[in-house]
C-alpha atoms as a PDB file:
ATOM      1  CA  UNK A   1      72.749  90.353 -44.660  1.00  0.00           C
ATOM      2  CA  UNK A   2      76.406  90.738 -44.782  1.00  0.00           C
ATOM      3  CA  UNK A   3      77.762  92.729 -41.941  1.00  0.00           C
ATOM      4  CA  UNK A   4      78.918  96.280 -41.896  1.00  0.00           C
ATOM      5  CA  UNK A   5      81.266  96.463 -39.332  1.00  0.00           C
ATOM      6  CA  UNK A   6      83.483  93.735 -37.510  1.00  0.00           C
ATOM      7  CA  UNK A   7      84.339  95.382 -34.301  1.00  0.00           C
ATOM      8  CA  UNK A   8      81.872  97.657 -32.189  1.00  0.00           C
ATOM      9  CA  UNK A   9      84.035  99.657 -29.555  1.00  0.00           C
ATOM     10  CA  UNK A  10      81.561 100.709 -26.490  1.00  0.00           C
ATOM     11  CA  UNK A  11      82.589 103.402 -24.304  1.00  0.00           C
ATOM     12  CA  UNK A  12      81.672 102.217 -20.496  1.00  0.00           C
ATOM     13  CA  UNK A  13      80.486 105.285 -18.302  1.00  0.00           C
ATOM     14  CA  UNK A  14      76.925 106.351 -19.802  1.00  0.00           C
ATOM     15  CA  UNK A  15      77.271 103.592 -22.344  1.00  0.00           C
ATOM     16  CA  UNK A  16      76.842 100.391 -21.123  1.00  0.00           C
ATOM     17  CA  UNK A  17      76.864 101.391 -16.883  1.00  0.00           C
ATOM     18  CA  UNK A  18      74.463 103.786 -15.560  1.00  0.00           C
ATOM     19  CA  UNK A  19      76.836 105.580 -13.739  1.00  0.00           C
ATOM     20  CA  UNK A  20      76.687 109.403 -14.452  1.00  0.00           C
ATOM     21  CA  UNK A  21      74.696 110.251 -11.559  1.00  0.00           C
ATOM     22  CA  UNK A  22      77.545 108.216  -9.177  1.00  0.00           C
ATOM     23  CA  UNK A  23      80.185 110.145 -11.023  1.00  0.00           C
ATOM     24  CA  UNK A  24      78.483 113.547 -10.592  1.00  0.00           C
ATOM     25  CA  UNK A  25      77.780 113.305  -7.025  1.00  0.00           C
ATOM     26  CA  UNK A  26      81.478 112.339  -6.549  1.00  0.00           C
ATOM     27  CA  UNK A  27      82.493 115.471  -7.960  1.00  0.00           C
ATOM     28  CA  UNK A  28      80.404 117.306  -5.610  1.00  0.00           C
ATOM     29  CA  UNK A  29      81.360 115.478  -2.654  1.00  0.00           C
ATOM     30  CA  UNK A  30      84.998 115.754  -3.848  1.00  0.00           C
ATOM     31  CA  UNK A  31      84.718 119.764  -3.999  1.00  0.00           C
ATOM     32  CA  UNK A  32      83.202 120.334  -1.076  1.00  0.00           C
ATOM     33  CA  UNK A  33      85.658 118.090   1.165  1.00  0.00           C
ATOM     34  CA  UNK A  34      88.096 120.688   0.055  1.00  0.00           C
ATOM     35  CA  UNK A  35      85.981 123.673  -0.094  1.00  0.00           C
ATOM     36  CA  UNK A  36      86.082 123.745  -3.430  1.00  0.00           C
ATOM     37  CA  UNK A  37      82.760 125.432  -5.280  1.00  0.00           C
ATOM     38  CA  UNK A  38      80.623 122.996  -6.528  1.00  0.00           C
ATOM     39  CA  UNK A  39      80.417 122.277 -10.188  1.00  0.00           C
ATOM     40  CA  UNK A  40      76.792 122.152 -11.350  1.00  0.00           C
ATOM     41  CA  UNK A  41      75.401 119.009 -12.473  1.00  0.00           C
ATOM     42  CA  UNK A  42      75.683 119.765 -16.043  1.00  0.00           C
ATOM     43  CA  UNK A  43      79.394 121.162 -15.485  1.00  0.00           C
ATOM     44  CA  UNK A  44      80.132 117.450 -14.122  1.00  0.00           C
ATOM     45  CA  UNK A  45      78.396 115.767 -16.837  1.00  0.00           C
ATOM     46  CA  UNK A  46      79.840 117.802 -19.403  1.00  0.00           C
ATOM     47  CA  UNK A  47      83.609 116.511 -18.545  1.00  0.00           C
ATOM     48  CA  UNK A  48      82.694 112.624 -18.329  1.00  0.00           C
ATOM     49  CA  UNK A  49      84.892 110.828 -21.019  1.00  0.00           C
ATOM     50  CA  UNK A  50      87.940 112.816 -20.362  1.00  0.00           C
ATOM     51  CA  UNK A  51      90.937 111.761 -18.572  1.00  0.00           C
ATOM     52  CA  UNK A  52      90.555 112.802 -14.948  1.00  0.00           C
ATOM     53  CA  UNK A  53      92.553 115.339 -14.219  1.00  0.00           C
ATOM     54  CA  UNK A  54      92.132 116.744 -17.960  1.00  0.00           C
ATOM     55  CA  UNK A  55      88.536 116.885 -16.712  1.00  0.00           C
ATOM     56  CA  UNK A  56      89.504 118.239 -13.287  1.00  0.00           C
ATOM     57  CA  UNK A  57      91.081 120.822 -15.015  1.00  0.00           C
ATOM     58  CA  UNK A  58      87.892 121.863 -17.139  1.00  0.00           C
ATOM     59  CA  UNK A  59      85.816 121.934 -14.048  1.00  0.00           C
ATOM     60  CA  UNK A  60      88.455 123.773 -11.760  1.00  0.00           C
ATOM     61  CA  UNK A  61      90.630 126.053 -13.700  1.00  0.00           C
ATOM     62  CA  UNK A  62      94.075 126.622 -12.536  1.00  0.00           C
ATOM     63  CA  UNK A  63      94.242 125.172  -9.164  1.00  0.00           C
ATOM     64  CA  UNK A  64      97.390 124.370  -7.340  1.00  0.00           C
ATOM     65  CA  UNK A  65      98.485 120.396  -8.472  1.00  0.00           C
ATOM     66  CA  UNK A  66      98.527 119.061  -4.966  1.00  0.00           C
ATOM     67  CA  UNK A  67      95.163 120.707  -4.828  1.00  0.00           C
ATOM     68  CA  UNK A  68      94.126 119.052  -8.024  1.00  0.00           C
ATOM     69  CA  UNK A  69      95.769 115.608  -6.600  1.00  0.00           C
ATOM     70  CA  UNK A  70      94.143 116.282  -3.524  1.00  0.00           C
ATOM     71  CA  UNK A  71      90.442 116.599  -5.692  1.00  0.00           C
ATOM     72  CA  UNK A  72      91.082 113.699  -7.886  1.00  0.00           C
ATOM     73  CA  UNK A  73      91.826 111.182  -4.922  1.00  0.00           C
ATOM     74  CA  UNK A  74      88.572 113.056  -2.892  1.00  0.00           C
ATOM     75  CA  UNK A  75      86.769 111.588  -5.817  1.00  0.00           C
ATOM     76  CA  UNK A  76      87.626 107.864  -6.498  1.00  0.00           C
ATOM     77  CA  UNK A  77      87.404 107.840  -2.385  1.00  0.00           C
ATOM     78  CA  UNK A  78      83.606 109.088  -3.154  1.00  0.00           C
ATOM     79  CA  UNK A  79      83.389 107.375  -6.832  1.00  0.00           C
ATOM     80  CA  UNK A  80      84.723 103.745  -5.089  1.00  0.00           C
ATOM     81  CA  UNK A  81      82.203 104.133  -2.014  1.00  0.00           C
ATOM     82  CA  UNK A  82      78.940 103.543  -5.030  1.00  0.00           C
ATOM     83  CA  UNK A  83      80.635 101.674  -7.584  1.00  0.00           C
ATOM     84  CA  UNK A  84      79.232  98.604  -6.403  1.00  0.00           C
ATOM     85  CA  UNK A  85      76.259  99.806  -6.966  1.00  0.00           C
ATOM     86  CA  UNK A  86      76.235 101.036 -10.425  1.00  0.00           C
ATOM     87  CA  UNK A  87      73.811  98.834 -12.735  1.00  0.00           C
ATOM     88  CA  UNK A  88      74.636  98.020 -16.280  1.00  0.00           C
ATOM     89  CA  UNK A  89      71.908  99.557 -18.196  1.00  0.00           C
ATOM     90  CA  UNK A  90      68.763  97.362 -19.369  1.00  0.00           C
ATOM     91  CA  UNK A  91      69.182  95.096 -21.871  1.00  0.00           C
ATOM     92  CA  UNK A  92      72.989  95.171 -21.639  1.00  0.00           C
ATOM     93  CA  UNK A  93      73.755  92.076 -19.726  1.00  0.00           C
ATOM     94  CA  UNK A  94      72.037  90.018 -22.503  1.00  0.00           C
ATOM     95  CA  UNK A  95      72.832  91.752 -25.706  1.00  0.00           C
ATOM     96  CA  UNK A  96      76.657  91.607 -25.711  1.00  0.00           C
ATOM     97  CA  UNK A  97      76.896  87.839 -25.343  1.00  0.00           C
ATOM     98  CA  UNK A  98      74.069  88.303 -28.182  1.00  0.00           C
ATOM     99  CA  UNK A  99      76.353  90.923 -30.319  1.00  0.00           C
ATOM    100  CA  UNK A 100      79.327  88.612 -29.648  1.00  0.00           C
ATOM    101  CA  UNK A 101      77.573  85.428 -31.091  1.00  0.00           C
ATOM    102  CA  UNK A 102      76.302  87.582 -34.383  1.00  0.00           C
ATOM    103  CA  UNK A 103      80.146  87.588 -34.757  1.00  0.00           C
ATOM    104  CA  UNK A 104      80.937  91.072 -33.898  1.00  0.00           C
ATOM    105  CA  UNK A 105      84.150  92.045 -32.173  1.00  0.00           C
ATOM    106  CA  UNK A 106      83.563  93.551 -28.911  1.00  0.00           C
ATOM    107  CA  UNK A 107      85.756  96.035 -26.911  1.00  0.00           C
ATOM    108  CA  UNK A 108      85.830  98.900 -25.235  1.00  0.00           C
ATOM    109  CA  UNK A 109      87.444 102.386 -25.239  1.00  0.00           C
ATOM    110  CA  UNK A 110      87.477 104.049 -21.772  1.00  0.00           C
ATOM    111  CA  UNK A 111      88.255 107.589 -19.916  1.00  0.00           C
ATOM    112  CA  UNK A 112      88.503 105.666 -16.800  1.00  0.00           C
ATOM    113  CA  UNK A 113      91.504 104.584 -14.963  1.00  0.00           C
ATOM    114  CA  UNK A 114      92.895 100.795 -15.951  1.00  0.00           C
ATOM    115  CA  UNK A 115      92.197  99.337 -12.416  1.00  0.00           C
ATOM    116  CA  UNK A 116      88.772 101.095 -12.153  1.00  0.00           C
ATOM    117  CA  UNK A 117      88.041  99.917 -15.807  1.00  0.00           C
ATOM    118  CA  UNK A 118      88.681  96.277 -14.737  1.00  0.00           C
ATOM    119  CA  UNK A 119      86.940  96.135 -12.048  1.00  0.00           C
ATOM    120  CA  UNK A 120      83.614  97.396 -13.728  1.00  0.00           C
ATOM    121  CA  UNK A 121      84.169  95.025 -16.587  1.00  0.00           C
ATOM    122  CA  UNK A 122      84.825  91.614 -14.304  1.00  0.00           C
ATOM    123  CA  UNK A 123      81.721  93.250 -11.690  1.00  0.00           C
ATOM    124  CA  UNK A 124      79.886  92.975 -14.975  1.00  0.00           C
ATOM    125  CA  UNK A 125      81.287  89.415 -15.950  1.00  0.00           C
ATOM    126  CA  UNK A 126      82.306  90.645 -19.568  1.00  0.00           C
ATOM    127  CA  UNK A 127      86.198  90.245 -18.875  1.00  0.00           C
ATOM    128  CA  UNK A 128      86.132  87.222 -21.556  1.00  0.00           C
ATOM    129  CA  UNK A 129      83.541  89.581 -24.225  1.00  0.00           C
ATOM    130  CA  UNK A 130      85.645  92.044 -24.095  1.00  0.00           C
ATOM    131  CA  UNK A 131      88.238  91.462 -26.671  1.00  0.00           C
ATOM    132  CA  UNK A 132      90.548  94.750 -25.758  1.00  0.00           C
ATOM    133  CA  UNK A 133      90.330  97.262 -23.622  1.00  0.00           C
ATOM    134  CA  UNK A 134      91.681 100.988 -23.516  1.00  0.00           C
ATOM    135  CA  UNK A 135      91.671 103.318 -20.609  1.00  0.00           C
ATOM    136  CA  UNK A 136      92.738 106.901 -19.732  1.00  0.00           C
ATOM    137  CA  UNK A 137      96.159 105.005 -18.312  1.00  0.00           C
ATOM    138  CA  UNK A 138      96.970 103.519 -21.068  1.00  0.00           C
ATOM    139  CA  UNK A 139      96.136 106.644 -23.924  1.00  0.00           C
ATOM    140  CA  UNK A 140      96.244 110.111 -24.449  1.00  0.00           C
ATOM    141  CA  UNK A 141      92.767 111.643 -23.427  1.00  0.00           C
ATOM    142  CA  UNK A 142      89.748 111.215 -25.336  1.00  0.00           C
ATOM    143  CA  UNK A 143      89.137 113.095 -28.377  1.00  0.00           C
ATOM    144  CA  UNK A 144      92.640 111.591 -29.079  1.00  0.00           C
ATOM    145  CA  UNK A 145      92.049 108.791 -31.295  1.00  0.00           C
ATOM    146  CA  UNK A 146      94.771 106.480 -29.762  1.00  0.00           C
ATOM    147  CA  UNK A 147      92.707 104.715 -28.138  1.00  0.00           C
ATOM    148  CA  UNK A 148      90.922 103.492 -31.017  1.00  0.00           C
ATOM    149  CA  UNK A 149      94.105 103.288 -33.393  1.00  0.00           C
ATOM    150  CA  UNK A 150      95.340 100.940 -31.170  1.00  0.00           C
ATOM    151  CA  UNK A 151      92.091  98.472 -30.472  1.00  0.00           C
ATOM    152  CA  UNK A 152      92.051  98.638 -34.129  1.00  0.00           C
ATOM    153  CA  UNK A 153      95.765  97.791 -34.900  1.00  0.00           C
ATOM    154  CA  UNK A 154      95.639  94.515 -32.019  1.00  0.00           C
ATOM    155  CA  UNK A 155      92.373  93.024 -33.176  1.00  0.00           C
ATOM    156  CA  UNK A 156      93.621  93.880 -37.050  1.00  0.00           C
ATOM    157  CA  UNK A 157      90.499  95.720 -38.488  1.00  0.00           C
ATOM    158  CA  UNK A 158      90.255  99.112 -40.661  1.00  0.00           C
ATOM    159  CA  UNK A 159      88.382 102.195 -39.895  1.00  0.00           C
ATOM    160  CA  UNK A 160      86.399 101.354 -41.903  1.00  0.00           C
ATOM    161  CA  UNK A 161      84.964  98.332 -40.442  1.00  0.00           C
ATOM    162  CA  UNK A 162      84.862  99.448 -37.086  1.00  0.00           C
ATOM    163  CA  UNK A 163      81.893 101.474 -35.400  1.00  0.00           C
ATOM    164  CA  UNK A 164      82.494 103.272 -32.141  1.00  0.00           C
ATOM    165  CA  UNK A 165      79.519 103.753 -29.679  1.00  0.00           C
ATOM    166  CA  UNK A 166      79.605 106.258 -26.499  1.00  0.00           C
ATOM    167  CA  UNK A 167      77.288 109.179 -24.779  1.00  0.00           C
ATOM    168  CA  UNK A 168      79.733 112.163 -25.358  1.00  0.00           C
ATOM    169  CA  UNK A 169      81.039 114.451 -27.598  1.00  0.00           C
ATOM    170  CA  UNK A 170      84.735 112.997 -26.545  1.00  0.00           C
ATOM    171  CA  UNK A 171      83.524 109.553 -27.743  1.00  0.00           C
ATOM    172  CA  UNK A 172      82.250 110.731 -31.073  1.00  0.00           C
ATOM    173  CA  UNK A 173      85.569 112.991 -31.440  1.00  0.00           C
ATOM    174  CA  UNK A 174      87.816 110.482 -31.112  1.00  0.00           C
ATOM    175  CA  UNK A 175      86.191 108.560 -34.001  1.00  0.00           C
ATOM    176  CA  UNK A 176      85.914 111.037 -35.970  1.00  0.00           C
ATOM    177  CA  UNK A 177      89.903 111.693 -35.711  1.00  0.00           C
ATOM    178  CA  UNK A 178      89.971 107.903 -35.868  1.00  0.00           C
ATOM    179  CA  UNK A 179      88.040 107.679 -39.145  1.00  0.00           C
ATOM    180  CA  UNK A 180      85.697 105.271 -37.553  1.00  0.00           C
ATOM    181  CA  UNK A 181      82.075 106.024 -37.807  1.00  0.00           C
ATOM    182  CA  UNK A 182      79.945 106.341 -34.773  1.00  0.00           C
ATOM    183  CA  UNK A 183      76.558 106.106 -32.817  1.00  0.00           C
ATOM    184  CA  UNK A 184      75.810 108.483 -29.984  1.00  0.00           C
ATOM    185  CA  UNK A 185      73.403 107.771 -26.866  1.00  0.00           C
ATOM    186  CA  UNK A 186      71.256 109.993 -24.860  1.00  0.00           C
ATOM    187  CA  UNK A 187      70.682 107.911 -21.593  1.00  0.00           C
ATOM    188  CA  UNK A 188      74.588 108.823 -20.522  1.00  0.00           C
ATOM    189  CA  UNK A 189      75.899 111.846 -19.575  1.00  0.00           C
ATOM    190  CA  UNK A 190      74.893 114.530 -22.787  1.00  0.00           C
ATOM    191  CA  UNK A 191      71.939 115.273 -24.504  1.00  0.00           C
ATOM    192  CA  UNK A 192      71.594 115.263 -28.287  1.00  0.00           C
ATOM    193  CA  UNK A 193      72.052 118.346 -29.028  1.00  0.00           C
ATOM    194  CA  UNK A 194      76.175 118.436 -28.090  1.00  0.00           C
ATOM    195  CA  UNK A 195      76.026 115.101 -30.071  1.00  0.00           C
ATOM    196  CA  UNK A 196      74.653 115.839 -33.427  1.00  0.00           C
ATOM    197  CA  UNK A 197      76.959 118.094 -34.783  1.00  0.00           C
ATOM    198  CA  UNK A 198      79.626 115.191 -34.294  1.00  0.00           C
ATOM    199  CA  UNK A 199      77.664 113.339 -36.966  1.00  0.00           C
ATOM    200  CA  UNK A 200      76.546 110.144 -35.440  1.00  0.00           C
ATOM    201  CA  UNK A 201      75.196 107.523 -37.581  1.00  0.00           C
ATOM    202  CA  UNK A 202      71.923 107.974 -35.242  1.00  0.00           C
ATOM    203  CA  UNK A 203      70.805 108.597 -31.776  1.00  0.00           C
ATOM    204  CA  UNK A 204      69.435 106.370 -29.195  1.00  0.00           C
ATOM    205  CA  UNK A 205      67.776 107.046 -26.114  1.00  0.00           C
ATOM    206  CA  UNK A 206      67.433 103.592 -24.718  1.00  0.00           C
ATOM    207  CA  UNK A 207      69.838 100.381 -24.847  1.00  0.00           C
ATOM    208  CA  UNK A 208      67.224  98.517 -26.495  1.00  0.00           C
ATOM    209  CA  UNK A 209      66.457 100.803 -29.331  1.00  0.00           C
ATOM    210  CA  UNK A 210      70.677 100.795 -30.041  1.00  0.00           C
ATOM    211  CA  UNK A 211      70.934  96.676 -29.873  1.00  0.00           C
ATOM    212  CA  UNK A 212      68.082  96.539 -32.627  1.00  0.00           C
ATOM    213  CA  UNK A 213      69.805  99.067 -34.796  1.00  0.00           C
ATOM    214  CA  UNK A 214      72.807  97.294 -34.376  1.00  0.00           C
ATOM    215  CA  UNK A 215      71.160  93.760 -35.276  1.00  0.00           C
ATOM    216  CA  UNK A 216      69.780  95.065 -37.952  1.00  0.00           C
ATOM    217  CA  UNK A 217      72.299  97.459 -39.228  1.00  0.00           C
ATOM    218  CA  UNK A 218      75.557  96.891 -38.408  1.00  0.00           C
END
């Protein structure tokens, strides 16, 4: 069957790492170094995908910005201290060198920072997959859909043609203002119900579930 799409953009947090609950629990730990309130769970996991301190700014309101700095450098300390822990979900070690042989374009679009990006992707050993990559350094926030705009303009591929894949509304914004069509997850950070109404080709709640659709389909 003649292929779909010709470049599958993954988002990384949620996506392809299991690392909501490490980003969560740095949040906390962040806000109460500074005796900050802590944001719920879901208030953490609600702001995963943006930019940092566009997210910082969600959970904390209109805080002082060397309080803010202060918040967002509480949490990498706390973020960095699991990272090299955080798994890649299962089935994902083996199906992008799969997805990459079926001739699919592989990259991935990013609300972390660039050097925290890279580091997950060569911990992973996916630096050579990985065709492109786009992080909250190097674009305007997600929904923004420079991030995608640009993968697409380097590797030379339409809208049409490309498929984005994430586990938040942000990721399903931006290709929506990207004209790119998209599949949502519900192992990451938000449930299906904030990722419907973004119009998702379909829903997953497992890796292996979304590699078959994507053999299949895509």
């Amino acid at each position: 069957m003649p292929k779909r799409f010709d470049l599958l953009i993954f988002d990384w947090d949620g996506t392809l790492a299991d690392s909501t609950t490490a980003i969560v629990d740095a949040l906390r730990d962040a806000s109460c170094d500074l005796d900050l309130p802590a944001p719920s769970d879901q208030a953490s996991r609600d702001i995963i995908g943006l930019e940092l301190f566009v997210g910082l700014k969600v959970l904390f309101g209109d805080i002082d910005a060397d309080l803010l700095q202060a918040v967002a450098e509480r949490y990498k300390h706390h973020y960095n201290v699991r990272s090299a822990e955080i798994q890649l979900f299962d089935g994902v070690e083996a199906a992008l060198p799969a997805l990459a042989d079926d001739g699919f374009m592989l990259a991935v679009a990013s609300g972390k920072g660039r050097r925290g990006l890279m580091r997950a992707i060569e911990q992973a050993k996916f630096t050579d997959l990985m065709l492109i990559t786009r992080s909250s350094d190097d674009c305007f926030s997600k929904p923004h859909p420079q991030m995608l705009d640009e993968i697409m303009n380097e590797l030379g591929t339409t809208p049409e043609r490309t498929l984005m894949i994430g586990d938040t509304m942000f990721d399903l914004q931006m290709a929506q203002n990207a004209g790119v069509a998209s599949l949502a997850v519900t192992y990451g950070a938000q449930a299906e119900h904030a990722l419907t109404p973004h119009k998702p080709l379909a829903c997953f709640d497992n890796f292996a579930t979304l590699h078959a659709w994507l053999r299949t389909n895509a």
